[in-house]
C-alpha atoms as a PDB file:
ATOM      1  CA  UNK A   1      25.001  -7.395 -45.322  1.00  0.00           C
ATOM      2  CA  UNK A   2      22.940 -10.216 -46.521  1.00  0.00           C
ATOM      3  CA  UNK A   3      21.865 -10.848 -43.031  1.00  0.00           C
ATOM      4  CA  UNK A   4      20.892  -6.771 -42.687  1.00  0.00           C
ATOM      5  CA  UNK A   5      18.998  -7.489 -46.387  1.00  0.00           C
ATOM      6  CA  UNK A   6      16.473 -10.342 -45.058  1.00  0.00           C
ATOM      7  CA  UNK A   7      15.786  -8.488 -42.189  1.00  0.00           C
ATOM      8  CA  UNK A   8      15.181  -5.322 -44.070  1.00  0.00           C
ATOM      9  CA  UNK A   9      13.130  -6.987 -46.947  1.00  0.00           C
ATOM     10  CA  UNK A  10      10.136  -7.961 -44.523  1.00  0.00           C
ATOM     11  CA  UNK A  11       7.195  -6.182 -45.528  1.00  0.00           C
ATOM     12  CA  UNK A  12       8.891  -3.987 -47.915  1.00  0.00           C
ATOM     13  CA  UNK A  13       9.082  -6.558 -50.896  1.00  0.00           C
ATOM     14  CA  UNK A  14       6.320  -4.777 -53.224  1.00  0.00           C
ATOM     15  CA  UNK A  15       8.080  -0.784 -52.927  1.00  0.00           C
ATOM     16  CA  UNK A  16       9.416  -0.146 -56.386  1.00  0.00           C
ATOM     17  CA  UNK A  17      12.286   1.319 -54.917  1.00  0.00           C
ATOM     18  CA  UNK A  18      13.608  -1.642 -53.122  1.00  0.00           C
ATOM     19  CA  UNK A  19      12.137  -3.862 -55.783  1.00  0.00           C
ATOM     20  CA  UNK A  20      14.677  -1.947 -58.275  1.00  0.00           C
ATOM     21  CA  UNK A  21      17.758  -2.364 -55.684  1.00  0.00           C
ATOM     22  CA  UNK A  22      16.656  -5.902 -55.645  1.00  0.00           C
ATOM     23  CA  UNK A  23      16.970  -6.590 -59.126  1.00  0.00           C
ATOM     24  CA  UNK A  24      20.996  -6.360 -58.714  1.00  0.00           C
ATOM     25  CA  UNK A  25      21.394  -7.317 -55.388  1.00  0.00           C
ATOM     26  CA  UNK A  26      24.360  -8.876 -55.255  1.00  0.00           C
ATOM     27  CA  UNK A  27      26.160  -6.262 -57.644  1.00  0.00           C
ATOM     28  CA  UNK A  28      24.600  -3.633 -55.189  1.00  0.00           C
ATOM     29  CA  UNK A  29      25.413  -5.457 -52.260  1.00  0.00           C
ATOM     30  CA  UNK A  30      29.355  -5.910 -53.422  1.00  0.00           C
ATOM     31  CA  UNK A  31      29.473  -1.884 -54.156  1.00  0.00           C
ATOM     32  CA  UNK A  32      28.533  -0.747 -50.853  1.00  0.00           C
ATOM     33  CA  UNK A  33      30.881  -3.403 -49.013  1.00  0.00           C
ATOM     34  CA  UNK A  34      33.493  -2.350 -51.729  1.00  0.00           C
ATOM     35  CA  UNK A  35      33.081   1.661 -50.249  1.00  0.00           C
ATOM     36  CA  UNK A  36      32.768   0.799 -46.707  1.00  0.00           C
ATOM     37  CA  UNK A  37      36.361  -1.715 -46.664  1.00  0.00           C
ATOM     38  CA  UNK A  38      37.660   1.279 -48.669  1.00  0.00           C
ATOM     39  CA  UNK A  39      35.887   4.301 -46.339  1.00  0.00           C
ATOM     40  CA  UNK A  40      34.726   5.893 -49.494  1.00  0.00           C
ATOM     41  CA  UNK A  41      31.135   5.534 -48.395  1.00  0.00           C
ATOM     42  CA  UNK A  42      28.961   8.573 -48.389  1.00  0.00           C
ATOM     43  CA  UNK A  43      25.633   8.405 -47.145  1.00  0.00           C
ATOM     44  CA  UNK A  44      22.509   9.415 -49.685  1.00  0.00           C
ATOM     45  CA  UNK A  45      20.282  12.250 -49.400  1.00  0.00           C
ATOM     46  CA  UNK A  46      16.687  11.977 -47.409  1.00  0.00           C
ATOM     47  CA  UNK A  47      12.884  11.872 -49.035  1.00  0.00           C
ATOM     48  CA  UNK A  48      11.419  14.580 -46.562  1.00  0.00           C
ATOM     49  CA  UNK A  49       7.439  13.926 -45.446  1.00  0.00           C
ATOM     50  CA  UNK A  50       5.112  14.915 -43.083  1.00  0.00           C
ATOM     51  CA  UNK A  51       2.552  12.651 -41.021  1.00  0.00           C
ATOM     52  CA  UNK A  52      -0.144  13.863 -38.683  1.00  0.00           C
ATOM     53  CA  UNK A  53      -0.672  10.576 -36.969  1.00  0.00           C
ATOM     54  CA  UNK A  54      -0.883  11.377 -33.631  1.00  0.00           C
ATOM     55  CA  UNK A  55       0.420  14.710 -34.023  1.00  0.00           C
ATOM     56  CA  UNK A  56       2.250  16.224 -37.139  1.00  0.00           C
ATOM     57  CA  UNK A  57       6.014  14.787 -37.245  1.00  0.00           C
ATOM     58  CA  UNK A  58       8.476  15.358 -40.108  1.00  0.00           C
ATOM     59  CA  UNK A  59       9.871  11.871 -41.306  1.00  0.00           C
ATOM     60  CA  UNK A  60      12.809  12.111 -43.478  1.00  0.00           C
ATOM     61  CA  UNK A  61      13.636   8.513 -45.543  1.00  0.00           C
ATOM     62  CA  UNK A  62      17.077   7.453 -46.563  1.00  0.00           C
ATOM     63  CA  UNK A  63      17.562   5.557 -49.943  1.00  0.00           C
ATOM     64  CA  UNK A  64      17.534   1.850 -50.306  1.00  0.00           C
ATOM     65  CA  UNK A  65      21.145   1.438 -50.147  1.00  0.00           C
ATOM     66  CA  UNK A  66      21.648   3.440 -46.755  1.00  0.00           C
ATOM     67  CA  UNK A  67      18.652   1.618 -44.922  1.00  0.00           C
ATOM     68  CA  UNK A  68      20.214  -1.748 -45.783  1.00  0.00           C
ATOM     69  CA  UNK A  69      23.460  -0.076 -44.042  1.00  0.00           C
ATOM     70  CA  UNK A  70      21.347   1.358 -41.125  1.00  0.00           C
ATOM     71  CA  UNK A  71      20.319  -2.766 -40.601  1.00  0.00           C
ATOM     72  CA  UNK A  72      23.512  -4.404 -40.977  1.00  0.00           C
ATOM     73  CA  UNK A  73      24.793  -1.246 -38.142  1.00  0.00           C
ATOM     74  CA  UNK A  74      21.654  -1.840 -35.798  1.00  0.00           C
ATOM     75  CA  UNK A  75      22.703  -5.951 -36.151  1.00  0.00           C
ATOM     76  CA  UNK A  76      26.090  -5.170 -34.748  1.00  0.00           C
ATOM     77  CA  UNK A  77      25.454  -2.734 -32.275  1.00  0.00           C
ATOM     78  CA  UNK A  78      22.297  -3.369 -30.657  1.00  0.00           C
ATOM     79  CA  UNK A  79      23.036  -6.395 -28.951  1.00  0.00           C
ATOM     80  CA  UNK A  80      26.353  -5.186 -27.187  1.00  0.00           C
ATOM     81  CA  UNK A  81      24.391  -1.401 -26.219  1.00  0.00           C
ATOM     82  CA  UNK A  82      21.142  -3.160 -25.317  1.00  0.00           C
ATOM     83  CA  UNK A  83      23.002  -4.971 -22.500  1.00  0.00           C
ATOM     84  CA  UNK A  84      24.022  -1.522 -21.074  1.00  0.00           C
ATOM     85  CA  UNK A  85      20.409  -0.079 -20.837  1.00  0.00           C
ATOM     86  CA  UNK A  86      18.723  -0.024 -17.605  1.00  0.00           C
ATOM     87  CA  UNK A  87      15.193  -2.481 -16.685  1.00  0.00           C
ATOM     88  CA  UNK A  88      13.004   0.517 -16.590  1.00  0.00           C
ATOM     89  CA  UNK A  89      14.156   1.718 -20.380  1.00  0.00           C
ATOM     90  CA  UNK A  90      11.204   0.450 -22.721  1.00  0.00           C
ATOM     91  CA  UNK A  91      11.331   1.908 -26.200  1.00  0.00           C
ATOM     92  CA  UNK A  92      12.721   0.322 -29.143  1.00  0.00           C
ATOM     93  CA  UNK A  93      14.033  -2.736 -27.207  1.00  0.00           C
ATOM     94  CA  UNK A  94      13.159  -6.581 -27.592  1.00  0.00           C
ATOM     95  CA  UNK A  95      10.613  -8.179 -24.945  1.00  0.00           C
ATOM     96  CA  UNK A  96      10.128  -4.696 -24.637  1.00  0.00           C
ATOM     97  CA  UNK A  97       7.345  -1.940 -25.865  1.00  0.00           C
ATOM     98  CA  UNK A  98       4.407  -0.020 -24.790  1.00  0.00           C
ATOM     99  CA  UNK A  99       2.248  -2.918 -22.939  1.00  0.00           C
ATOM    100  CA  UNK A 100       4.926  -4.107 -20.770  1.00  0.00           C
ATOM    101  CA  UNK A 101       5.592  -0.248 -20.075  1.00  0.00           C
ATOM    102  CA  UNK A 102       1.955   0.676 -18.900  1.00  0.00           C
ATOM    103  CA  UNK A 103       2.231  -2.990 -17.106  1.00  0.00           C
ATOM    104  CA  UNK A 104       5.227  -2.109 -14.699  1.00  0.00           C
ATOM    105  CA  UNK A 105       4.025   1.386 -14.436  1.00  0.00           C
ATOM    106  CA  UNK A 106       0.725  -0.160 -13.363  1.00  0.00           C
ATOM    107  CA  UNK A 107       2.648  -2.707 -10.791  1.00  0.00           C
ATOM    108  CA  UNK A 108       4.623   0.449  -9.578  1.00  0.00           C
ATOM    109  CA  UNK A 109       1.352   2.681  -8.693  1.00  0.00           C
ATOM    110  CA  UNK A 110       0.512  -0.518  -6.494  1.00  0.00           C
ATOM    111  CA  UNK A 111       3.724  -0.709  -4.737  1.00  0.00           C
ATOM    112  CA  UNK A 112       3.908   3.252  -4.171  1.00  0.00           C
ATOM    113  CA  UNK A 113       0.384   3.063  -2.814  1.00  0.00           C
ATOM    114  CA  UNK A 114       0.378   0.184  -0.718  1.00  0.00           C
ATOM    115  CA  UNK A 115      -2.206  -1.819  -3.158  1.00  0.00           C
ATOM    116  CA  UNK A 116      -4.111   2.299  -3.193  1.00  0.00           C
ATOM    117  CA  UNK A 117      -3.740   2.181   0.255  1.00  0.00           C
ATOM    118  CA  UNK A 118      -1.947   5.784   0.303  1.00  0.00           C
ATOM    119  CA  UNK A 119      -1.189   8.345  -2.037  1.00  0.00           C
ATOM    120  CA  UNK A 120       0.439   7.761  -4.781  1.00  0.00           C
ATOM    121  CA  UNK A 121       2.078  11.070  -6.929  1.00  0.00           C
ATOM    122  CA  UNK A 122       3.434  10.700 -10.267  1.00  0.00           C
ATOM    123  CA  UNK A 123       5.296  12.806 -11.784  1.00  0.00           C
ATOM    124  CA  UNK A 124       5.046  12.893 -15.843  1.00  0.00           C
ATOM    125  CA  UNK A 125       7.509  14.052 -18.008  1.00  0.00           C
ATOM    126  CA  UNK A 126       8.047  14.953 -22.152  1.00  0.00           C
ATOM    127  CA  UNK A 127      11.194  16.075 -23.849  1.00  0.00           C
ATOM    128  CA  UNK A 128      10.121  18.666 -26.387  1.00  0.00           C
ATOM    129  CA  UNK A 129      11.563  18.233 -30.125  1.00  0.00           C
ATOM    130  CA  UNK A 130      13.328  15.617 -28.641  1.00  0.00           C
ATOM    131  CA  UNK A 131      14.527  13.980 -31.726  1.00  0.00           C
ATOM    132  CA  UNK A 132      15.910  17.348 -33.458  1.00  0.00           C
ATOM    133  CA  UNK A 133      17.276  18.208 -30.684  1.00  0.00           C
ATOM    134  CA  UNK A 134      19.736  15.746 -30.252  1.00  0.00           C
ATOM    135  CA  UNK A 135      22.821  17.487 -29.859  1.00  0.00           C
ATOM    136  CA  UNK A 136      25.696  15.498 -32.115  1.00  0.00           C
ATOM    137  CA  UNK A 137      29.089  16.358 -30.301  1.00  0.00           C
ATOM    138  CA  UNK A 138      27.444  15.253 -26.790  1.00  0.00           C
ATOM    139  CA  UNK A 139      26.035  11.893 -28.803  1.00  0.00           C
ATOM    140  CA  UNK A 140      29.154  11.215 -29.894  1.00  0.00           C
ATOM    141  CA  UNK A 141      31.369  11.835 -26.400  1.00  0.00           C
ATOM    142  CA  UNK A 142      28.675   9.327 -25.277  1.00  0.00           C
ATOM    143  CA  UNK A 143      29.575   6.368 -27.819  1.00  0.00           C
ATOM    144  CA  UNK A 144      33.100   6.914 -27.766  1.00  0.00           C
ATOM    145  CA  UNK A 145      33.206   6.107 -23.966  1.00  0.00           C
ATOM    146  CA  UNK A 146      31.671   2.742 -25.424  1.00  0.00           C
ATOM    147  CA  UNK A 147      32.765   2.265 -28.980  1.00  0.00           C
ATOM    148  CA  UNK A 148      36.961   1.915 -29.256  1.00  0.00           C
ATOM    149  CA  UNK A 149      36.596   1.190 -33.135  1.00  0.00           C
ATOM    150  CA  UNK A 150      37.789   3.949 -35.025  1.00  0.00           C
ATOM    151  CA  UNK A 151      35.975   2.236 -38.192  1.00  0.00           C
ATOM    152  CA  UNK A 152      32.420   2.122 -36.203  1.00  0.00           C
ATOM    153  CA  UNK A 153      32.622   5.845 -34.927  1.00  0.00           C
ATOM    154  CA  UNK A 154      33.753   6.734 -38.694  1.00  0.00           C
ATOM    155  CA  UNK A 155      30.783   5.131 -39.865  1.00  0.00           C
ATOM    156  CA  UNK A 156      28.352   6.259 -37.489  1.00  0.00           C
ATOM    157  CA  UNK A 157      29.703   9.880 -37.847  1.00  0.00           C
ATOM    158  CA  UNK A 158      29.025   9.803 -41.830  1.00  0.00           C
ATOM    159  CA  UNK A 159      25.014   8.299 -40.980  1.00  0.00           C
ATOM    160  CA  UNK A 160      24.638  11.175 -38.220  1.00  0.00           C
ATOM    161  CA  UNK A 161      26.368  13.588 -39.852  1.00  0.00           C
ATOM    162  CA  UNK A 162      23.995  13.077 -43.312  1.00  0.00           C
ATOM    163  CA  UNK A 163      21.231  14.596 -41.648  1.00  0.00           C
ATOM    164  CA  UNK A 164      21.597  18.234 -41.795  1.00  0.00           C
ATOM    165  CA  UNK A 165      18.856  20.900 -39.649  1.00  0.00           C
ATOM    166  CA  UNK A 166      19.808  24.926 -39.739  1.00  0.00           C
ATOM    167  CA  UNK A 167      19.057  27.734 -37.844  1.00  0.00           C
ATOM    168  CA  UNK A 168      16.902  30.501 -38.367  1.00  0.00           C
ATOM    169  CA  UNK A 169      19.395  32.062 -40.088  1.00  0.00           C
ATOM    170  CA  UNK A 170      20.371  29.421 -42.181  1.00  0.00           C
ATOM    171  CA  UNK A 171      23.298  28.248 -40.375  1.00  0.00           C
ATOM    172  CA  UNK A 172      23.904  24.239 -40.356  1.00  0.00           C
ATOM    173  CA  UNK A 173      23.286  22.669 -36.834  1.00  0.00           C
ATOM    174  CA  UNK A 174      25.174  19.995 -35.602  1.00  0.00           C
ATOM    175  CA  UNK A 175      21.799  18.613 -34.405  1.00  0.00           C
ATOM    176  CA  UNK A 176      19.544  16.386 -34.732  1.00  0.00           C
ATOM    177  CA  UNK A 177      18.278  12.366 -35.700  1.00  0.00           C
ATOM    178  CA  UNK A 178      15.684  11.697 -38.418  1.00  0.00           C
ATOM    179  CA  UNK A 179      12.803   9.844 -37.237  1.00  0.00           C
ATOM    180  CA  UNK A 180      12.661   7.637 -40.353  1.00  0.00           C
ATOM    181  CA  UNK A 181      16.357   6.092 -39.809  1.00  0.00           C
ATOM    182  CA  UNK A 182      16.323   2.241 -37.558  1.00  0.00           C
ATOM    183  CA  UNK A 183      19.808   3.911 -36.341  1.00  0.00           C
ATOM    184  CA  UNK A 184      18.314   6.720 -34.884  1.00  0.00           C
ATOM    185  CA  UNK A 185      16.225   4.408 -32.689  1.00  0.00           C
ATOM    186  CA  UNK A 186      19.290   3.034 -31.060  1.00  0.00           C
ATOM    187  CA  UNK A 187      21.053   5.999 -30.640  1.00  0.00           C
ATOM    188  CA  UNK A 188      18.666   8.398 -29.111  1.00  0.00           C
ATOM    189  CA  UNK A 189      18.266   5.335 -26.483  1.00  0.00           C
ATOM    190  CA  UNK A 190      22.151   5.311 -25.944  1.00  0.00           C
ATOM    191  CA  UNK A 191      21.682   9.196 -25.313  1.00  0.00           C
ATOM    192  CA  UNK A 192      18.992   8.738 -23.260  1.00  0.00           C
ATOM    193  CA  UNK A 193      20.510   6.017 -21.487  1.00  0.00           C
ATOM    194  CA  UNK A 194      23.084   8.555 -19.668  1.00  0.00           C
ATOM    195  CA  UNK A 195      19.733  10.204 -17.916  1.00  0.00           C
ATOM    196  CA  UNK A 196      18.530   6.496 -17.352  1.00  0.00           C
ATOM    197  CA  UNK A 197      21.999   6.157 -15.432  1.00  0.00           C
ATOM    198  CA  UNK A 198      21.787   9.278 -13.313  1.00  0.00           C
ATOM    199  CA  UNK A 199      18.535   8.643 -12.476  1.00  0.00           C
ATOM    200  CA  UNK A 200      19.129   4.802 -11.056  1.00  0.00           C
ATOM    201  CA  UNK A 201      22.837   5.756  -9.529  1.00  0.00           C
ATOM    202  CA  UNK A 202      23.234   9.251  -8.704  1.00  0.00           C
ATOM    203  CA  UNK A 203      19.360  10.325  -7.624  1.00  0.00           C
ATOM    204  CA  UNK A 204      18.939   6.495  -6.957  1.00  0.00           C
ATOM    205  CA  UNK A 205      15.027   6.600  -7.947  1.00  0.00           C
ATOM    206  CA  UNK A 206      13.396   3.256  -8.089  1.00  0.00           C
ATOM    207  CA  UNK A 207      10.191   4.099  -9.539  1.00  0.00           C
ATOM    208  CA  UNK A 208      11.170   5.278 -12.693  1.00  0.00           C
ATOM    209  CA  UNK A 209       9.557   4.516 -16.217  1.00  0.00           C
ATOM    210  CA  UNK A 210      10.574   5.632 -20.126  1.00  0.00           C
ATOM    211  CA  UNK A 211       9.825   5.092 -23.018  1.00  0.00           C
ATOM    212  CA  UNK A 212      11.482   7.053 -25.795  1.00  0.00           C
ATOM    213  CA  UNK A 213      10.882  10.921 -24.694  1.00  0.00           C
ATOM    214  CA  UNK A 214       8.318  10.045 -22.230  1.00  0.00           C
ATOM    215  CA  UNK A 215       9.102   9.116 -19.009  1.00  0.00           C
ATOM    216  CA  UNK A 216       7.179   8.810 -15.364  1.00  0.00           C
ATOM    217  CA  UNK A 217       8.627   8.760 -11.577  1.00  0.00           C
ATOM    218  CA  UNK A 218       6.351   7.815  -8.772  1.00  0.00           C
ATOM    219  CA  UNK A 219       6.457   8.117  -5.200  1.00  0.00           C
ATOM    220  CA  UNK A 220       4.129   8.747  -1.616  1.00  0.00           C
ATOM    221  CA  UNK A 221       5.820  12.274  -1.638  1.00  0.00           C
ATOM    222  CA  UNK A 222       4.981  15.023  -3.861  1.00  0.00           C
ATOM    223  CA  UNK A 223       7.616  17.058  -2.098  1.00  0.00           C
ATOM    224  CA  UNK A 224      10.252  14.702  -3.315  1.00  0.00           C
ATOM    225  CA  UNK A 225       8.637  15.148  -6.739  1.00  0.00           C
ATOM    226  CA  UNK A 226       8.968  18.522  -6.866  1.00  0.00           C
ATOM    227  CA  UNK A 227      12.633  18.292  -5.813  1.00  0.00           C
ATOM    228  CA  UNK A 228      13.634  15.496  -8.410  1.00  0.00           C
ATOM    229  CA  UNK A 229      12.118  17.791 -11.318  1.00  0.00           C
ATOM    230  CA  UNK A 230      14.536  20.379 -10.342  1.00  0.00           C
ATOM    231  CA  UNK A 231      17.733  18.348 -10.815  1.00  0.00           C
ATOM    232  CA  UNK A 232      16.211  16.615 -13.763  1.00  0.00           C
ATOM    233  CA  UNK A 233      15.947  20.006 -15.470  1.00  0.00           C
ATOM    234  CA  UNK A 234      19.546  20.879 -14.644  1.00  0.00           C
ATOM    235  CA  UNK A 235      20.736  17.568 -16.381  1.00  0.00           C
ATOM    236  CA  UNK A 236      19.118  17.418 -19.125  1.00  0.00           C
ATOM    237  CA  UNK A 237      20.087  21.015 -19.752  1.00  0.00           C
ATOM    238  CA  UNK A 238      23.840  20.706 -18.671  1.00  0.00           C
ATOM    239  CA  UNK A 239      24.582  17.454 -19.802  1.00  0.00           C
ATOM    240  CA  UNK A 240      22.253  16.476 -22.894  1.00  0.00           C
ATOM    241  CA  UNK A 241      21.229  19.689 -24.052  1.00  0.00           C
ATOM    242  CA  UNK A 242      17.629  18.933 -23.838  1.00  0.00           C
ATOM    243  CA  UNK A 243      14.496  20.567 -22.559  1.00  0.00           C
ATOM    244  CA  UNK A 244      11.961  19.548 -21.310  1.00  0.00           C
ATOM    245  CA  UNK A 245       7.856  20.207 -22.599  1.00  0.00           C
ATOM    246  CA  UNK A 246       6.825  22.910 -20.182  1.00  0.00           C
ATOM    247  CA  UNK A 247       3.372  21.715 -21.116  1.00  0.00           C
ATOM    248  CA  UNK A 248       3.826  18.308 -20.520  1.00  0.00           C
ATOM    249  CA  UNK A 249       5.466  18.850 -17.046  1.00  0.00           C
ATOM    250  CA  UNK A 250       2.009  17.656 -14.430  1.00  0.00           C
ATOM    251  CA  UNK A 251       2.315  16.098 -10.969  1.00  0.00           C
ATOM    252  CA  UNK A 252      -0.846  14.498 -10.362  1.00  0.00           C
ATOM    253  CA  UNK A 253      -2.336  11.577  -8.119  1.00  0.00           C
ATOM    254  CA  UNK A 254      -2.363   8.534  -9.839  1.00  0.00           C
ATOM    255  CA  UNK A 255      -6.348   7.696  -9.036  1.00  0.00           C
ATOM    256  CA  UNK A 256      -7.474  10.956 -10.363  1.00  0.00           C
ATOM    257  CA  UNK A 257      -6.088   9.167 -14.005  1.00  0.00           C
ATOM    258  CA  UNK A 258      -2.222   9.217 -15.385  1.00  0.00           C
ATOM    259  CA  UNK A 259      -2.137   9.998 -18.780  1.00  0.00           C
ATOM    260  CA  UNK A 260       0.700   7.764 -20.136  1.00  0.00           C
ATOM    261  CA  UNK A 261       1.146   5.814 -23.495  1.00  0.00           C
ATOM    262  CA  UNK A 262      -1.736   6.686 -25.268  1.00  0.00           C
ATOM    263  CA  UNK A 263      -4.265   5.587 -22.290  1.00  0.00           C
ATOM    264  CA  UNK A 264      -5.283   7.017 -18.992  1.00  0.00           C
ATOM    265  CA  UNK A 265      -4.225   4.882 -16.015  1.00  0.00           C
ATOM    266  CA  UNK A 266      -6.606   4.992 -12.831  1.00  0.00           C
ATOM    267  CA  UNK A 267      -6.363   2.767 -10.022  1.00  0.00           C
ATOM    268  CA  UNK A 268      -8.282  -0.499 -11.026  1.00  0.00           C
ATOM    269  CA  UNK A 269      -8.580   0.015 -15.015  1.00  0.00           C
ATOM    270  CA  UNK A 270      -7.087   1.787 -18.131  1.00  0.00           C
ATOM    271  CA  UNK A 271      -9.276   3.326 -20.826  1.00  0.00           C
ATOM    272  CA  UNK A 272      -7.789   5.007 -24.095  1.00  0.00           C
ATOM    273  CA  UNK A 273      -7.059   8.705 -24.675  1.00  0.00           C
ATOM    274  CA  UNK A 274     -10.429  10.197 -26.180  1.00  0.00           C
ATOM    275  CA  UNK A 275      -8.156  11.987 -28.946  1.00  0.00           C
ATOM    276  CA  UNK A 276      -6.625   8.006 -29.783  1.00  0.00           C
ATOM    277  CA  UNK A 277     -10.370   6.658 -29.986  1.00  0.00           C
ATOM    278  CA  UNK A 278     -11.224   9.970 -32.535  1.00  0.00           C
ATOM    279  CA  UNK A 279      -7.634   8.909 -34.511  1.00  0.00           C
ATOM    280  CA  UNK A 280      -9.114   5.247 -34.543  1.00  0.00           C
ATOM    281  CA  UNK A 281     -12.283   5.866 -35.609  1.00  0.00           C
ATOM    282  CA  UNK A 282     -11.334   7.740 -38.028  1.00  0.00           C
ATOM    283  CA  UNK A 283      -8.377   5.927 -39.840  1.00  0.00           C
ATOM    284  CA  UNK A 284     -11.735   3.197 -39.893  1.00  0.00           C
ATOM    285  CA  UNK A 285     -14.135   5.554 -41.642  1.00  0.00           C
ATOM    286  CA  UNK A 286     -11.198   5.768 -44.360  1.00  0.00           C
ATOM    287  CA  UNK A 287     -10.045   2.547 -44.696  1.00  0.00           C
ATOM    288  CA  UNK A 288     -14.055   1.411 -44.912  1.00  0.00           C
ATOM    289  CA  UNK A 289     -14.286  -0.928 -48.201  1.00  0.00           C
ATOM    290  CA  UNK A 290     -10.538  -1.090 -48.685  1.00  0.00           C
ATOM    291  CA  UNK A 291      -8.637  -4.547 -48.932  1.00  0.00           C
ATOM    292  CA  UNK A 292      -6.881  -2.846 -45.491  1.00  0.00           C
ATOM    293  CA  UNK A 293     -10.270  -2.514 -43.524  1.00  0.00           C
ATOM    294  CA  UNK A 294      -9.832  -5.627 -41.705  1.00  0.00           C
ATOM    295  CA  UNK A 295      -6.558  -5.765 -40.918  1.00  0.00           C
ATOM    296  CA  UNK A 296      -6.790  -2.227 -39.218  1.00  0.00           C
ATOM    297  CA  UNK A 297     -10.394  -3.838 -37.345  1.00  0.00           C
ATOM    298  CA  UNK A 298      -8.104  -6.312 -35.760  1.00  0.00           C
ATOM    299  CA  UNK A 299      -4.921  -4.125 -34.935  1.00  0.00           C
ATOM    300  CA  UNK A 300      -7.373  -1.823 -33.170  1.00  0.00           C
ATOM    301  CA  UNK A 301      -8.970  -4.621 -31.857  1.00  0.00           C
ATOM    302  CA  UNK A 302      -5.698  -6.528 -30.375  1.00  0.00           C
ATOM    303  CA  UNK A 303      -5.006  -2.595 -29.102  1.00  0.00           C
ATOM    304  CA  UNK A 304      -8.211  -2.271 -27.307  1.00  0.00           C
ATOM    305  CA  UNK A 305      -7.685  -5.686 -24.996  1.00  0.00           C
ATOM    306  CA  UNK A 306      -4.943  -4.292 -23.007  1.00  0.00           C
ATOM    307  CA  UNK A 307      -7.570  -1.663 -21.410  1.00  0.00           C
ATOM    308  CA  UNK A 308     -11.329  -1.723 -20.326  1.00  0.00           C
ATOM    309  CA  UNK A 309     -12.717  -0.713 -23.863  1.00  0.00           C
ATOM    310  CA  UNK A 310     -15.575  -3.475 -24.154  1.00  0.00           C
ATOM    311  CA  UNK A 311     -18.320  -0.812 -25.580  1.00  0.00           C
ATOM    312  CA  UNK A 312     -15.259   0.457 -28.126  1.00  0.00           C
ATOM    313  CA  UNK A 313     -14.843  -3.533 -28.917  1.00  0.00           C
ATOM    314  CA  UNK A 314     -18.003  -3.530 -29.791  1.00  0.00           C
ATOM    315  CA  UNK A 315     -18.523  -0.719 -31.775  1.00  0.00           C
ATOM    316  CA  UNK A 316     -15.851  -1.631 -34.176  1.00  0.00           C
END
């Protein structure tokens, strides 16, 4: 727990709210081991907001005291699931993230193609709602294959089970991850990892790419394409209950520009998504004068050297 309580503290120290936990942290700290040794724990409520950064997303934040649990649960279990996630699976994952992504899907196009030699299809794929519509009795058939601990599935169980969604006519849904919760990063990639493994073993793709809810196959064939998206539909419906985007579904040569992470990926260069470079601007027009200005000039900055954006470089 005090492990969890370092790790959580980083870049958090000045929130009054964890500030006010802080002030009896070791009291605190007792109490909630106290309730888990005892299984009297009950997770807190959630702080519900909205962000429109890239699109509008609902973010729903636990308490102090739960996110120090969510930590000391992601500790334990992340090292021992991580080892069970395929190469190609780059979201939320040390040594990981978006650059290396966009770099292997990069080294990919020039395998497929023969260094752009021949064709090279790619077919791009997006799982729509994909966090809320995580499905809790498949998640948990998924972790109990892994997880023998009755204590661990208990616990998890009480953290999933916290977040409630309802129908349309206001009937509770056992559905659903909030996006705010460090769990919920872990789990939807153990969820996801059951498509990762059907893709590798069963269909036995090799050019195969995700991150989070995105994810990219390539290949010389668009007829083979087209046949893949057919039994990726059927699994994800059948065994995941998941959909996916039927406008995010394209097919498309990778030199007439793949739009993947946030840039648009052509055969010899990468330049960022015009509605990212409106978003950027923009968060700099705000933030002009602020104590944050130049921090955000150099994030955006750092962003900008992993593509050709010298002229954006410039301007900011």
């Amino acid at each position: 727990m005090l492990d969890a309580w370092k790790e959580f503290l980083r870049g958090k120290r000045s929130k009054q709210d964890v500030q006010e936990f802080q002030v009896d942290l070791m009291h605190n700290v007792f109490a909630l081991h106290e309730e888990l040794k005892d299984k009297t724990y009950k997770h807190g409520g959630y702080k519900y907001f909205r962000i429109a950064d890239p699109k509008p997303r609902d973010i729903h934040k636990a308490g102090v005291r739960d996110r120090l649990l969510h930590h000391a649960l992601y500790r334990r279990l992340y090292p021992f699931f991580d080892r069970t996630f395929i190469y190609g699976s780059y979201s939320c994952r040390l040594g990981k993230g978006t650059h290396k992504a966009m770099n292997q899907f990069r080294a990919f196009a020039y395998q497929v193609s023969k260094n752009h030699t021949r064709t090279c299809w790619v077919l791009k794929c997006d799982i729509k709602k994909f966090f809320a519509s995580i499905d809790h009795e498949v998640l948990f058939a998924v972790l109990e294959k892994h997880i023998p601990d009755q204590n661990i599935l208990w616990l998890l169980r009480e953290v999933v089970g916290s977040f409630k969604t309802w129908s349309s006519d206001d009937q509770v849904l056992a559905k659903g991850l909030p996006l705010g919760n460090l769990t919920s990063q872990l789990l939807v990639n153990i969820y996801m990892n059951e498509f990762d493994q059907y893709i590798k073993h069963k269909l036995k793709i090799k050019y195969y790419i995700r991150y989070a809810d995105d994810f990219v196959f390539l290949s010389d064939k668009r007829p083979e394409l087209e046949k893949r998206l057919r039994y990726i539909v059927v699994f994800l419906r059948g065994e995941l209950k998941l959909q996916l985007h039927p406008n995010k579904v394209s097919i498309q040569t990778f030199a007439s520009g793949v739009d993947f992470l946030g840039w648009v990926h052509f055969a010899n260069h990468r330049v960022l998504r015009t509605t990212s470079k409106r978003r950027m601007f923009r968060k700099l027009r705000e933030r002009a004068g602020q104590e944050a200005e130049e921090a955000t000039k150099e994030s955006y900055l750092g962003l900008l050297k992993h593509g050709s954006a010298y002229k954006l470089r410039q301007k900011i």
